[in-house]
C-alpha atoms as a PDB file:
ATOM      1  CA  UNK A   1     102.742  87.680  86.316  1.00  0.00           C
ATOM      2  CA  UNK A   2     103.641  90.878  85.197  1.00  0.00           C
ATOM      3  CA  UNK A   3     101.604  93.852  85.425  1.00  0.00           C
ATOM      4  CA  UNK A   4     100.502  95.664  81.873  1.00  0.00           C
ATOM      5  CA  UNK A   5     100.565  99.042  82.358  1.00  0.00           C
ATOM      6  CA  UNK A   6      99.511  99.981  78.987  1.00  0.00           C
ATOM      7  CA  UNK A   7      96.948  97.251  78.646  1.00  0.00           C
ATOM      8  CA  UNK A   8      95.317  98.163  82.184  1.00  0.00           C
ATOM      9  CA  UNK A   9      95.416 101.902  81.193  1.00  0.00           C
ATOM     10  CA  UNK A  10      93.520 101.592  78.116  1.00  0.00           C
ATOM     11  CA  UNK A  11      90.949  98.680  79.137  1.00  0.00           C
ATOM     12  CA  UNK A  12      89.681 100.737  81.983  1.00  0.00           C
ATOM     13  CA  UNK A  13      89.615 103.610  79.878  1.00  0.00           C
ATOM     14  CA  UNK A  14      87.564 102.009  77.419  1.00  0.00           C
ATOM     15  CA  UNK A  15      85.274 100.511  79.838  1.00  0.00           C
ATOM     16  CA  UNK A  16      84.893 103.592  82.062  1.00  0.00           C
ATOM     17  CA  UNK A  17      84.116 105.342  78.989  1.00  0.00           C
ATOM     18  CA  UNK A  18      81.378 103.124  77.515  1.00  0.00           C
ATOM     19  CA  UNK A  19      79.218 103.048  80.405  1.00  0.00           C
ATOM     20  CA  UNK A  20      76.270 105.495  81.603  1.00  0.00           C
ATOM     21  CA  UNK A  21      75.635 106.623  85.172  1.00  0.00           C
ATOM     22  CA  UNK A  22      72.558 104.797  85.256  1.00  0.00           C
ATOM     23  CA  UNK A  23      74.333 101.587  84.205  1.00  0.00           C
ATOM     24  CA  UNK A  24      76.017 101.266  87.152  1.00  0.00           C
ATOM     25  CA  UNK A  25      73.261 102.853  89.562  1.00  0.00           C
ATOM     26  CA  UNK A  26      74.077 106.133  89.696  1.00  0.00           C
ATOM     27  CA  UNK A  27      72.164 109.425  88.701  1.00  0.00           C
ATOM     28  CA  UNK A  28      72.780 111.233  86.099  1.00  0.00           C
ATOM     29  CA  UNK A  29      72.239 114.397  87.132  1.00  0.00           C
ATOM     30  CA  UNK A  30      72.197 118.123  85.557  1.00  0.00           C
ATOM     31  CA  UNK A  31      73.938 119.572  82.952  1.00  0.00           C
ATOM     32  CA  UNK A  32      76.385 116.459  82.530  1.00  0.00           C
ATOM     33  CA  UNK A  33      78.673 116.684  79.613  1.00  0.00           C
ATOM     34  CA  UNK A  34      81.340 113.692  80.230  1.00  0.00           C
ATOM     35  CA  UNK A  35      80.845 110.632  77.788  1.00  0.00           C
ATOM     36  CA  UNK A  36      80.538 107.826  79.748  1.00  0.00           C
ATOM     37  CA  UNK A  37      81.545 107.264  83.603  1.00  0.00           C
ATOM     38  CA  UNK A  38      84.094 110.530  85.433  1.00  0.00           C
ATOM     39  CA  UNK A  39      87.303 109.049  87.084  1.00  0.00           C
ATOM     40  CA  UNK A  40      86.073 110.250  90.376  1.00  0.00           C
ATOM     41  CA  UNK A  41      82.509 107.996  90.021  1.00  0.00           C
ATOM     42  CA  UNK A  42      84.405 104.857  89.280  1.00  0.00           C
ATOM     43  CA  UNK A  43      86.513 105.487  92.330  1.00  0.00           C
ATOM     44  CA  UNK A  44      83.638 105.792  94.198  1.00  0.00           C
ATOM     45  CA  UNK A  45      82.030 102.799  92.894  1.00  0.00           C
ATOM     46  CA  UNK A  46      85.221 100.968  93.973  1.00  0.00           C
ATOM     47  CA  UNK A  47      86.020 102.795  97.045  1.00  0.00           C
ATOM     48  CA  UNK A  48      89.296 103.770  96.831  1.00  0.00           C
ATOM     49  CA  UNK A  49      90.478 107.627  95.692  1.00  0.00           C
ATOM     50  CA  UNK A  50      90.358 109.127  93.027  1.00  0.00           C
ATOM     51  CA  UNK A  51      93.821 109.962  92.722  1.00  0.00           C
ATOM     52  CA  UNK A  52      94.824 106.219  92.696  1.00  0.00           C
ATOM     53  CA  UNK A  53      92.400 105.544  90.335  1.00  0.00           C
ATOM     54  CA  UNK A  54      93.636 108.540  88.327  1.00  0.00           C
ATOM     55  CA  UNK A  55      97.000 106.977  88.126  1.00  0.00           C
ATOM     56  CA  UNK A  56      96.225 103.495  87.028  1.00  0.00           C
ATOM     57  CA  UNK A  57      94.429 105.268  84.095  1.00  0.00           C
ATOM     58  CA  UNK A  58      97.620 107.178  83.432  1.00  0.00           C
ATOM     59  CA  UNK A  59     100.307 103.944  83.999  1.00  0.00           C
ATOM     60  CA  UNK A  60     101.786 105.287  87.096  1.00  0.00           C
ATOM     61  CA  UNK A  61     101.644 104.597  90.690  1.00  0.00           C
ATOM     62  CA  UNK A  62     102.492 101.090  92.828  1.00  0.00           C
ATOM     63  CA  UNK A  63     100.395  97.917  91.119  1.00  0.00           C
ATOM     64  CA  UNK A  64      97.295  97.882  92.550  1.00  0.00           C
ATOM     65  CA  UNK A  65      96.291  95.033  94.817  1.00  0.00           C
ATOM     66  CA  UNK A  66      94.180  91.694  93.845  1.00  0.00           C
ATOM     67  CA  UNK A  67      91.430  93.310  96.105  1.00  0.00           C
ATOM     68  CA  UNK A  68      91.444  96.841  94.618  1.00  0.00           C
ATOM     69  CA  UNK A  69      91.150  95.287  90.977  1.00  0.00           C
ATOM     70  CA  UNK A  70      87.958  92.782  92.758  1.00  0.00           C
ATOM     71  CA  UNK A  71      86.450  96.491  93.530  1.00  0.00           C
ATOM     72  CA  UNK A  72      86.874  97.915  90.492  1.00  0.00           C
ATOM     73  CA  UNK A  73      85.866  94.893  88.566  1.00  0.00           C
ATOM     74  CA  UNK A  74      82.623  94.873  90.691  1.00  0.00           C
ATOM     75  CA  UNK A  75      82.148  98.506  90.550  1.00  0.00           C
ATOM     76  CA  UNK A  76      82.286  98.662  87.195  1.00  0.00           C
ATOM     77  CA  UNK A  77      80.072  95.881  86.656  1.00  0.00           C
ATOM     78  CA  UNK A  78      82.127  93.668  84.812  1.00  0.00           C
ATOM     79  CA  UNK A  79      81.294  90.078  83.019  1.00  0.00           C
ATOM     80  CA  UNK A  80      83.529  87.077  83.999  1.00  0.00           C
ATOM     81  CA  UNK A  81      85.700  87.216  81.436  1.00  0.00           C
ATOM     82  CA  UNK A  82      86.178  90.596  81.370  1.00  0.00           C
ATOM     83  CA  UNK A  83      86.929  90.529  85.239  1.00  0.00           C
ATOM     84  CA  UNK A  84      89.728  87.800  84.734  1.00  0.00           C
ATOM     85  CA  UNK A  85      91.080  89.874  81.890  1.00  0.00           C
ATOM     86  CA  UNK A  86      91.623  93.213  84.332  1.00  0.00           C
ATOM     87  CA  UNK A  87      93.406  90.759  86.569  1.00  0.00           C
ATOM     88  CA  UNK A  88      95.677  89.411  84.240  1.00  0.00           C
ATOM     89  CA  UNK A  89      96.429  93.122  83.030  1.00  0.00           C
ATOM     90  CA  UNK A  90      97.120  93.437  86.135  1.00  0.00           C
ATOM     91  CA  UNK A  91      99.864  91.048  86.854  1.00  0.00           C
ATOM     92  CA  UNK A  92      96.982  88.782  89.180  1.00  0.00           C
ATOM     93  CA  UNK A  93      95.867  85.134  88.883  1.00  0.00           C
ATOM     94  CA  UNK A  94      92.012  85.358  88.617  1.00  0.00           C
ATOM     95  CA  UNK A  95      89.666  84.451  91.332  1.00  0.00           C
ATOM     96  CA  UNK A  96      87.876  81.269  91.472  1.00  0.00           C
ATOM     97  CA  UNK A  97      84.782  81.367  89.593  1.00  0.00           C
ATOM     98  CA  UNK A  98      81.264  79.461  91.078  1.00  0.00           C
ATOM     99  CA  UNK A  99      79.893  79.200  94.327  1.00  0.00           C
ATOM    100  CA  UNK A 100      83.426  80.444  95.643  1.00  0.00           C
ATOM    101  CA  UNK A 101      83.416  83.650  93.920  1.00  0.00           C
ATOM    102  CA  UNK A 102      81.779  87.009  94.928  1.00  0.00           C
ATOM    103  CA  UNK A 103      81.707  88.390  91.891  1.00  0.00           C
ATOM    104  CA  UNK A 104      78.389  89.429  90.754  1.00  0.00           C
ATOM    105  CA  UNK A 105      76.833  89.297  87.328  1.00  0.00           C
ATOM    106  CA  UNK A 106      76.626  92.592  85.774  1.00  0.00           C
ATOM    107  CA  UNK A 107      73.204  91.058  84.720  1.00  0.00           C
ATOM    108  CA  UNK A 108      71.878  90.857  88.097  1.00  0.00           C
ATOM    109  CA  UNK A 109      73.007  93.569  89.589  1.00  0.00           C
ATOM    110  CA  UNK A 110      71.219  95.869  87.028  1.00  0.00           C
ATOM    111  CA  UNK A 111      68.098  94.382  88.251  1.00  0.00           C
ATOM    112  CA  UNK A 112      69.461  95.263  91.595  1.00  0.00           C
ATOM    113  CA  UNK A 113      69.950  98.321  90.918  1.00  0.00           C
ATOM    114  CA  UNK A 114      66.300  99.058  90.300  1.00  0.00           C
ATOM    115  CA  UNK A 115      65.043  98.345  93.977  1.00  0.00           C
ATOM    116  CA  UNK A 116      66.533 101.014  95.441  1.00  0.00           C
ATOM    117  CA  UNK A 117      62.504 101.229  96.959  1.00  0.00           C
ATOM    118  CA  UNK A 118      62.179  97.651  97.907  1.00  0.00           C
ATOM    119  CA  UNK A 119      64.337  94.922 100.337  1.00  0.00           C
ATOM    120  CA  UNK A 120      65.917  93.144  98.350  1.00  0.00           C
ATOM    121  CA  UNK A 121      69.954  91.458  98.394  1.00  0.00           C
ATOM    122  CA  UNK A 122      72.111  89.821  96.806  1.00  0.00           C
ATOM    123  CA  UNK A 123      74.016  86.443  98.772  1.00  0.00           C
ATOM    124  CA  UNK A 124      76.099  83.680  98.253  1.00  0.00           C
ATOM    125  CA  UNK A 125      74.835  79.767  98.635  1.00  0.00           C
ATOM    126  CA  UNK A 126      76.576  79.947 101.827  1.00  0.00           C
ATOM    127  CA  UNK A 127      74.163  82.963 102.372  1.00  0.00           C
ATOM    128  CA  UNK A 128      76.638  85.426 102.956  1.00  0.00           C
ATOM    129  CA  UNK A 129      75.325  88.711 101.973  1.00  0.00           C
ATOM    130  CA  UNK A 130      76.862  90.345  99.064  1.00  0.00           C
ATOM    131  CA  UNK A 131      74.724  93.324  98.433  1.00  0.00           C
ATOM    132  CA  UNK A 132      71.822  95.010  99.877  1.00  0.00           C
ATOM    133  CA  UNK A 133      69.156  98.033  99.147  1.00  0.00           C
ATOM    134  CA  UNK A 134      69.001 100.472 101.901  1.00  0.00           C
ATOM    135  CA  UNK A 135      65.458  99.392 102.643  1.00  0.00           C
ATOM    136  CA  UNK A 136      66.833  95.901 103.123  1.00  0.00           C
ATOM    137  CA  UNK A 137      69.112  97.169 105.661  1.00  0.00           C
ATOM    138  CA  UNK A 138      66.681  99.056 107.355  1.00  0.00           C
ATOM    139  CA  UNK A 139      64.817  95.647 107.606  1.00  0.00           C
ATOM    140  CA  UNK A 140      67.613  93.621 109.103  1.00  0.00           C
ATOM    141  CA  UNK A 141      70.611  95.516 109.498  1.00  0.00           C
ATOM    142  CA  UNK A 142      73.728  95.679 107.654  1.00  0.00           C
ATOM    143  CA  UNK A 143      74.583  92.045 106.929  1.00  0.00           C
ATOM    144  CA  UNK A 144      77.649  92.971 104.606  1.00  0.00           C
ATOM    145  CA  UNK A 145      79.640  94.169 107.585  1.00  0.00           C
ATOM    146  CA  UNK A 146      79.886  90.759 108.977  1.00  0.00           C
ATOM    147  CA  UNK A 147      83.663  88.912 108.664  1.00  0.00           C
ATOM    148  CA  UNK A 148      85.095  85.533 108.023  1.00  0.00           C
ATOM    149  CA  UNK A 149      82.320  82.748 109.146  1.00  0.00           C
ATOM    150  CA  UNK A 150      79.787  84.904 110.562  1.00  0.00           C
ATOM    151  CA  UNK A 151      79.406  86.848 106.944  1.00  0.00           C
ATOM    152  CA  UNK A 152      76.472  83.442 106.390  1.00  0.00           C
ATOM    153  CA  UNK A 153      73.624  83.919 107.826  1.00  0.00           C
ATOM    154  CA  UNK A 154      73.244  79.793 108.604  1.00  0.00           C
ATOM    155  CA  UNK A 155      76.359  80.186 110.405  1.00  0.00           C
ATOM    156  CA  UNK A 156      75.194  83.387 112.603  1.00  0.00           C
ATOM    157  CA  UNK A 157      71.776  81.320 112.573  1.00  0.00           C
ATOM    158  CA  UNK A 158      73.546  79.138 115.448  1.00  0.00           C
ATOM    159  CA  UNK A 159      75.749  81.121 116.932  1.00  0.00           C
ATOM    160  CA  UNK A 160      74.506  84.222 117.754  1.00  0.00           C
ATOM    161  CA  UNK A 161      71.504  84.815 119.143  1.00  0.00           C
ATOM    162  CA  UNK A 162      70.483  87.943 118.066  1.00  0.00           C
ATOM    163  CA  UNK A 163      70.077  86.840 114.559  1.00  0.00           C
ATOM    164  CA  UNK A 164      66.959  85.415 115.643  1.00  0.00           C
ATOM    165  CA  UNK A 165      65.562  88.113 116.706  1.00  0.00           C
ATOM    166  CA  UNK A 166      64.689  89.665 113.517  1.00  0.00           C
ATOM    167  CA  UNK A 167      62.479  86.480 112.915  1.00  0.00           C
ATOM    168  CA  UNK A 168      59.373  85.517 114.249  1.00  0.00           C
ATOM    169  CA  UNK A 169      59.828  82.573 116.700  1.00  0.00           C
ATOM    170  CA  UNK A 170      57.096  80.038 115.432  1.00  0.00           C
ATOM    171  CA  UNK A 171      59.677  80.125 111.907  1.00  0.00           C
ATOM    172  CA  UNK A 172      62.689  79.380 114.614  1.00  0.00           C
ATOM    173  CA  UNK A 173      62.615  75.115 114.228  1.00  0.00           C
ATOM    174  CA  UNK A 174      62.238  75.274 110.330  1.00  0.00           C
ATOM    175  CA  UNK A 175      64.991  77.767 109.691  1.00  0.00           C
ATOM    176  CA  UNK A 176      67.127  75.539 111.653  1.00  0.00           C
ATOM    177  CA  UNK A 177      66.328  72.779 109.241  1.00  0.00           C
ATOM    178  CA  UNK A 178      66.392  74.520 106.320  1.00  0.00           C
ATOM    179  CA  UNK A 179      69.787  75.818 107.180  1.00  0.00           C
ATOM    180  CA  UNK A 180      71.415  72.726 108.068  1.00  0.00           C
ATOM    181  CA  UNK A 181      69.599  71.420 104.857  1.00  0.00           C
ATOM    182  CA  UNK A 182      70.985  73.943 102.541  1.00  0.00           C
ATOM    183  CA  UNK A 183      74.285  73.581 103.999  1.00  0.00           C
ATOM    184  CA  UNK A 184      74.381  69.583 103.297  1.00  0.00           C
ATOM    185  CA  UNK A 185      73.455  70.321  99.639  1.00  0.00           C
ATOM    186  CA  UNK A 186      76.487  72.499  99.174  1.00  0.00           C
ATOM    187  CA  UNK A 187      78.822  70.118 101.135  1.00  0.00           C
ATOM    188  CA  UNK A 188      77.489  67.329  98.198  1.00  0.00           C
ATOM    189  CA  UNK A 189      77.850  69.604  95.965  1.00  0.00           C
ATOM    190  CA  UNK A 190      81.494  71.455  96.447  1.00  0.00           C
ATOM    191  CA  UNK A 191      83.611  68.503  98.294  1.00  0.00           C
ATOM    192  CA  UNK A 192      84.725  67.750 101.729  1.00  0.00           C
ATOM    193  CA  UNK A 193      87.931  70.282 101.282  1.00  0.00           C
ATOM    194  CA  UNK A 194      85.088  72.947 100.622  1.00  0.00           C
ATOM    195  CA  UNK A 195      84.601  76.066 102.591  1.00  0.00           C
ATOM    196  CA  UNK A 196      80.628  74.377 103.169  1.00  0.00           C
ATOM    197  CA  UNK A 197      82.392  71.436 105.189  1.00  0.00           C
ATOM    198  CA  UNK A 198      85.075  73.716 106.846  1.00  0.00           C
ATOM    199  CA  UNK A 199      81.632  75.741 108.027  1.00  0.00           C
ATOM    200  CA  UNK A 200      79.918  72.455 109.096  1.00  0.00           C
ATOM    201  CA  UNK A 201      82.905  71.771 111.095  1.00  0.00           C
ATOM    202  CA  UNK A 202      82.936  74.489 113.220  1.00  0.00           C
ATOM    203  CA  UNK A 203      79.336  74.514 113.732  1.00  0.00           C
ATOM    204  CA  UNK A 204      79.347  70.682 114.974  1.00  0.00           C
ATOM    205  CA  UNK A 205      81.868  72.389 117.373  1.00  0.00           C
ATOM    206  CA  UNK A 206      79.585  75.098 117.999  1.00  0.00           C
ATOM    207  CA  UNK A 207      76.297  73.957 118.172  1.00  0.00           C
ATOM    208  CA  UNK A 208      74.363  71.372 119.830  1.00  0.00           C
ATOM    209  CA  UNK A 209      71.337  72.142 117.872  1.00  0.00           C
ATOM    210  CA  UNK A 210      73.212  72.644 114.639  1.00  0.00           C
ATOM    211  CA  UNK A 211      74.721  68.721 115.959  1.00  0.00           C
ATOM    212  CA  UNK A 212      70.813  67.685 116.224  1.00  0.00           C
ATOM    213  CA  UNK A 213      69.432  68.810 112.694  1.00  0.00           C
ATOM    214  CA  UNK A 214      72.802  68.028 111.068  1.00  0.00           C
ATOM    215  CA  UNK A 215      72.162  63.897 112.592  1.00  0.00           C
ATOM    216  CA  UNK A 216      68.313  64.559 110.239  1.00  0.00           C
ATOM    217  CA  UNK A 217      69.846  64.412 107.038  1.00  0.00           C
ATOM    218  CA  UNK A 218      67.972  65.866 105.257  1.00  0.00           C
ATOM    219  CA  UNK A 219      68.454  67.568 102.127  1.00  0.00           C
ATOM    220  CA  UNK A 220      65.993  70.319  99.788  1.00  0.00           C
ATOM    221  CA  UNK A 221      64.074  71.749 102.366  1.00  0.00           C
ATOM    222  CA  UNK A 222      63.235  75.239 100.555  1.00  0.00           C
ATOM    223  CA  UNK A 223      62.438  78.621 102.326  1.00  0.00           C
ATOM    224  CA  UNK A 224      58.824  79.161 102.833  1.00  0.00           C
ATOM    225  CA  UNK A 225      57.526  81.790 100.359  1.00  0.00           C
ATOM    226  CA  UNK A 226      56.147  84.296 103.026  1.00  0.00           C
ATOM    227  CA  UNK A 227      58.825  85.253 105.458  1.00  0.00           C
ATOM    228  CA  UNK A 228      57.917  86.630 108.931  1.00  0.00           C
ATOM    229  CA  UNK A 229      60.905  89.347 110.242  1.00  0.00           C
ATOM    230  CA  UNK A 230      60.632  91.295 113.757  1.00  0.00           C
ATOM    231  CA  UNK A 231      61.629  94.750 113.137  1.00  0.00           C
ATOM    232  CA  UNK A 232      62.972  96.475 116.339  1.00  0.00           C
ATOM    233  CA  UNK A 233      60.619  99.681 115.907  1.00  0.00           C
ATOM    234  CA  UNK A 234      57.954  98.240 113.611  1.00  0.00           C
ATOM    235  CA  UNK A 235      56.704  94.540 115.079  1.00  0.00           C
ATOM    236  CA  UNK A 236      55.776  91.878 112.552  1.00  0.00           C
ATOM    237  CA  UNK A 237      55.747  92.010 108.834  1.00  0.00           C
ATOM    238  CA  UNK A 238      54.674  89.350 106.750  1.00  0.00           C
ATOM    239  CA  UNK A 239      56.347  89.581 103.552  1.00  0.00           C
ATOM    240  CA  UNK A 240      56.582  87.754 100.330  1.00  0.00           C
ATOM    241  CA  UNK A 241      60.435  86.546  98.692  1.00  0.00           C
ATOM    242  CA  UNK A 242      60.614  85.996  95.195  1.00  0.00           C
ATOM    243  CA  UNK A 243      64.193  84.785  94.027  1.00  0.00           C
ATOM    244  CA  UNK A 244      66.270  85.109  91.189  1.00  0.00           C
ATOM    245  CA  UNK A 245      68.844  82.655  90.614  1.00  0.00           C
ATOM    246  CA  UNK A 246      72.287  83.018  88.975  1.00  0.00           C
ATOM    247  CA  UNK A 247      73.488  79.480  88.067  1.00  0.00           C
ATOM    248  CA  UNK A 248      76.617  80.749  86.820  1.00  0.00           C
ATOM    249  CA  UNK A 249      77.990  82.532  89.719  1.00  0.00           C
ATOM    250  CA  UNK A 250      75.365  80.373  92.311  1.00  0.00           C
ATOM    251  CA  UNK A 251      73.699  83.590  93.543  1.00  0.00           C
ATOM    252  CA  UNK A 252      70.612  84.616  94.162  1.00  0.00           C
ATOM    253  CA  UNK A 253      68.832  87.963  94.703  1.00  0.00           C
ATOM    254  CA  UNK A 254      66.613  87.626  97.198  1.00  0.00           C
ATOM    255  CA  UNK A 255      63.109  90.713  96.938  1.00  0.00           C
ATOM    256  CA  UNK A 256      60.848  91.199  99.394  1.00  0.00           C
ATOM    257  CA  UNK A 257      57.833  92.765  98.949  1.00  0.00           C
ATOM    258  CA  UNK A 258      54.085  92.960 100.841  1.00  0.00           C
ATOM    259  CA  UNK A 259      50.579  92.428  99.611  1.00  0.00           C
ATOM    260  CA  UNK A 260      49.146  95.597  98.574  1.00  0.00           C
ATOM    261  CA  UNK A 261      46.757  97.590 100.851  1.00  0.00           C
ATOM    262  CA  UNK A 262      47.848  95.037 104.054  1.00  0.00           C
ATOM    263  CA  UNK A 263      49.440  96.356 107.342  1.00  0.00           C
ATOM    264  CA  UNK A 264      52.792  94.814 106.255  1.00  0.00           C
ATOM    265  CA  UNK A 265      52.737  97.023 102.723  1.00  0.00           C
ATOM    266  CA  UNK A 266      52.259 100.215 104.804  1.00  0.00           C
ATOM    267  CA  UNK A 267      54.977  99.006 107.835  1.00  0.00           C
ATOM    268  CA  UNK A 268      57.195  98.999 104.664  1.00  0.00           C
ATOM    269  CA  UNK A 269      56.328 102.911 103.869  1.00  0.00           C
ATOM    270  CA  UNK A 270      56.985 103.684 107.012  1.00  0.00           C
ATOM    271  CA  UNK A 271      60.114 101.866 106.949  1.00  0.00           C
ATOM    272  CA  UNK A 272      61.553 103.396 104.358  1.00  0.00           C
ATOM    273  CA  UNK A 273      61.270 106.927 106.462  1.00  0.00           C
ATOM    274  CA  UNK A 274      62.843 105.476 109.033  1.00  0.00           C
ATOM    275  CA  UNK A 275      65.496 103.779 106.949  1.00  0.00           C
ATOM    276  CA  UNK A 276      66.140 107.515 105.039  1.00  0.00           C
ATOM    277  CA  UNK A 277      66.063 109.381 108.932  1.00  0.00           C
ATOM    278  CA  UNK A 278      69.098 107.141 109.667  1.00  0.00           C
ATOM    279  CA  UNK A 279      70.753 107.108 107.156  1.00  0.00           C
ATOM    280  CA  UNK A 280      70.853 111.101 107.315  1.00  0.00           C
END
């Protein structure tokens, strides 16, 4: 495929133009007089310069990479069809869409968006973590910065030890079955030639205990409503997980939040200080 300079130009142009800061999650700020999004914010958004993104706007420069047009697509917060459309503009196959994509719905991450005071993610039904609030990585870390296998959490769940940590070890035998549970599901549902089975395959490598509750077979064992993480600084909190699904895209955004008035709810305050002190 050919790239379409003229076609990107304008489409991004358009779309840059019809959206508001606070569309995309950012603030608006003083004395603003651009309509719609600057060049420089939907660089950032996309994370990439603003001088690239300058020139795609004005038809010049190298054609930009399937990845760079996955960023801005994302930061953008483009539907499906509108995603596969930039690619096609610019002279890319789409991605895959379902369980294999990480594209997120513009829908859900406008929710997202709005719990910029509470944990909350986003992650894939491979649990790989897509997105995250900062108060969700003060809770457990930074689980976007993980690579190829170790990126789910069921797969880090048997292989690395510290992921336990963060959980409190009377949950330990449970998660293990959930994971391996959740895990078969997807298998059922997306094939053998899946990325689910190629997972399962290295963790039979891997694992004994993966080996052990992989032999159970059993299938729809759901997450316990109250979750009980280990912070590193703060101890136990006991904390509630209300889910939002996104059939489409097989997503799910993932909030945490603790009763009001209990020693978990005011953990959480105190959390967020800490979260803001390092993120300073």
């Amino acid at each position: 495929m050919e790239i379409d300079r003229s076609g990107l130009s304008e489409f991004l142009r358009r779309r840059r133009e019809a959206l508001q800061p606070e569309d995309v999650g950012l603030p608006r700020g003083q004395r603003r007089r651009t309509s719609g999004l600057r060049r420089e914010e939907v660089a950032g958004l996309a994370h990439m310069s603003t001088d690239f993104y300058a020139r795609l706007e004005q038809q010049r420069g190298p054609q930009p990479s399937a990845q760079m047009i996955a960023a801005i697509a994302q930061g953008i917060h483009l539907t499906l069809d509108e995603r596969d459309h930039l690619f096609r503009l610019a002279g890319h196959e789409p991605p895959a869409r379902g369980g294999a994509s990480e594209h997120v719905s513009p829908g859900l991450l406008r929710i997202f968006d709005r719990l910029h005071d509470t944990p909350a993610e986003i992650v894939t039904e491979l649990g790989e973590t897509l997105r995250q609030t900062p108060l969700a990585v003060a809770l457990t870390g930074d689980l976007t910065a993980y690579r190829g296998p170790a990126r789910s959490i069921g797969y880090r769940w048997f292989t690395d030890p510290a992921t336990r940590q963060r959980y409190a070890a009377q949950d330990h035998a449970f998660l293990s079955r959930m994971f391996a549970s959740g895990l078969r599901g997807v298998v059922a549902q997306a094939g053998p030639g899946s990325r689910a089975a190629g997972m399962v395959a290295l963790l039979l490598d891997a694992s004994e205990e993966f080996r052990q509750v992989w032999e159970l077979h059993e299938v729809g064992i759901r997450p316990h409503e109250v979750k009980h993480f280990l912070h590193p600084e703060l101890g136990a909190l006991e904390l509630s997980c209300q889910t939002l699904l996104d059939p489409a895209q097989s997503h799910t955004l993932l909030v945490y939040t603790a009763t009001p008035g209990s020693e978990s709810a005011d953990k959480l305050e105190l959390l967020a200080v800490l979260g803001a002190q390092t993120l300073v």
